[in-house]
C-alpha atoms as a PDB file:
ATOM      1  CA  UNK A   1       3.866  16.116   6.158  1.00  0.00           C
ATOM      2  CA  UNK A   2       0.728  15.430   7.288  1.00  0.00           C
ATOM      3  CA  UNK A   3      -0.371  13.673   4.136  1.00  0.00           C
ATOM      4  CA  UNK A   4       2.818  10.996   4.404  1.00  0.00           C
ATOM      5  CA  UNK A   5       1.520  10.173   7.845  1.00  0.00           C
ATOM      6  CA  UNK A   6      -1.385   9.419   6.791  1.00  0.00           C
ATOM      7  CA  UNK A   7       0.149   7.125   4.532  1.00  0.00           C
ATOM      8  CA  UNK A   8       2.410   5.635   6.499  1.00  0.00           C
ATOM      9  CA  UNK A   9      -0.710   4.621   8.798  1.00  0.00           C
ATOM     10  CA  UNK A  10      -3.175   3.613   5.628  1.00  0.00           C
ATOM     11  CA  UNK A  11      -3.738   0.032   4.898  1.00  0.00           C
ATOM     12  CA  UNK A  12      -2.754  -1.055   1.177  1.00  0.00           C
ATOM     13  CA  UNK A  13      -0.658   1.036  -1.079  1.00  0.00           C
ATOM     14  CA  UNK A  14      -0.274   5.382  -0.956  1.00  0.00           C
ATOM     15  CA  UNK A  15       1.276   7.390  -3.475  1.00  0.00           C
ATOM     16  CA  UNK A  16       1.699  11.708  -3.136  1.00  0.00           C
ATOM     17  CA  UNK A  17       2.824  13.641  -5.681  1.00  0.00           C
ATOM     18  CA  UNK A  18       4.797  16.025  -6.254  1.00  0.00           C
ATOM     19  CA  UNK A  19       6.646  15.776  -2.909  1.00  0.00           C
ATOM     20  CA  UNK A  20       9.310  18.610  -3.755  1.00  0.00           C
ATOM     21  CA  UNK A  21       7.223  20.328  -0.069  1.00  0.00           C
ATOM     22  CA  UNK A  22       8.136  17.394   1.724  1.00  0.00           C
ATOM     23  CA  UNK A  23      12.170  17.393   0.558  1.00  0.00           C
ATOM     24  CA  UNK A  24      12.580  21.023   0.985  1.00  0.00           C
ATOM     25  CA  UNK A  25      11.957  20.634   4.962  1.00  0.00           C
ATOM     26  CA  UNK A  26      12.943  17.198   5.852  1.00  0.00           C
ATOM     27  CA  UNK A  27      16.395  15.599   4.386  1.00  0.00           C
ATOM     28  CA  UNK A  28      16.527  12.369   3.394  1.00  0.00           C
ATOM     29  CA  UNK A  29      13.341  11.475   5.143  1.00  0.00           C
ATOM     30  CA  UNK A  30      12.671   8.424   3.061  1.00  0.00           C
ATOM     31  CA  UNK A  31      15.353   6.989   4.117  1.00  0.00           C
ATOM     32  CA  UNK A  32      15.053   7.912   7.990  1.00  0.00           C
ATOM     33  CA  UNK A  33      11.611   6.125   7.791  1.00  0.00           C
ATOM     34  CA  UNK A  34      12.615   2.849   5.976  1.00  0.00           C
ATOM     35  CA  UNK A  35      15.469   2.615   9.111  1.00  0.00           C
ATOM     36  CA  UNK A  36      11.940   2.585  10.831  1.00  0.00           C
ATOM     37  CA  UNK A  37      10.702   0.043   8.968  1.00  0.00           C
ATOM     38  CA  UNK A  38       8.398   1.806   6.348  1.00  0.00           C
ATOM     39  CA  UNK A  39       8.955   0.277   3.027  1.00  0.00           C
ATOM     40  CA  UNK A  40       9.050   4.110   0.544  1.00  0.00           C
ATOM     41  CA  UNK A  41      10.142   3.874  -2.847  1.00  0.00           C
ATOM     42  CA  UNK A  42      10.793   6.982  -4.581  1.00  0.00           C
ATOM     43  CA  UNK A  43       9.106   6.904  -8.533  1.00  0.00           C
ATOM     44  CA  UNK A  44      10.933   9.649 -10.748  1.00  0.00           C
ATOM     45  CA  UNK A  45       9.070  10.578 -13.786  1.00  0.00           C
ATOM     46  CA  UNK A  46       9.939  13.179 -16.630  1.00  0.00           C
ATOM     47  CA  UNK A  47       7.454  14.865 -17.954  1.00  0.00           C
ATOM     48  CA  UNK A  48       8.860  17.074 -20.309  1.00  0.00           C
ATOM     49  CA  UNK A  49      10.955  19.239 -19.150  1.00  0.00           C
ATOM     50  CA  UNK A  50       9.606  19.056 -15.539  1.00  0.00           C
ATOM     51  CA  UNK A  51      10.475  16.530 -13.348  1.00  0.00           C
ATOM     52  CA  UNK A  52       7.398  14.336 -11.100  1.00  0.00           C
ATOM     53  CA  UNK A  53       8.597  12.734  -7.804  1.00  0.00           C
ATOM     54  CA  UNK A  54       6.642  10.461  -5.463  1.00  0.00           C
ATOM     55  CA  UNK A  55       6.510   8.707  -2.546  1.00  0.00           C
ATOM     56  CA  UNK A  56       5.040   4.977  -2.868  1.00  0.00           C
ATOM     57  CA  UNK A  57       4.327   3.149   0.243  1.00  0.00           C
ATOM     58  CA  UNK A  58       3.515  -0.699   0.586  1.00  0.00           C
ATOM     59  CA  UNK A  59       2.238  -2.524   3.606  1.00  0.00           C
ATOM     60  CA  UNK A  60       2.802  -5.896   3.781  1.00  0.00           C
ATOM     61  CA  UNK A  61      -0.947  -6.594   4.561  1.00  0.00           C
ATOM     62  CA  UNK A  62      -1.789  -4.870   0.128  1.00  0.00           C
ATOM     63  CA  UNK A  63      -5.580  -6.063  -0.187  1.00  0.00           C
END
């Protein structure tokens, strides 16, 4: 959680990783934050047989 904060407050663009942690304890919290005005979009990527999820954020101020 603490690493999507910091995101959320970071100029430019932030990606995590592998954010299975952060969906396990918080539902739908992409969501909860774009009602807040945080612009999220969730990346899914398959690799093999395991699947990669993300978090991207984008400020409107990208440099």
């Amino acid at each position: 959680m603490a690493l999507l904060i910091a995101a959320l407050a970071a100029r430019g663009t932030s990606t995590i990783h592998a954010v299975e942690q952060i969906d396990r304890g918080y539902e739908r919290l992409d969501e909860r934050l774009g009602a807040l005005g945080a612009r999220i979009e969730r990346v899914d990527h398959r690799v093999g047989a395991r699947r990669l999820t993300k978090y991207e954020r984008r400020s409107t101020n990208d440099e």
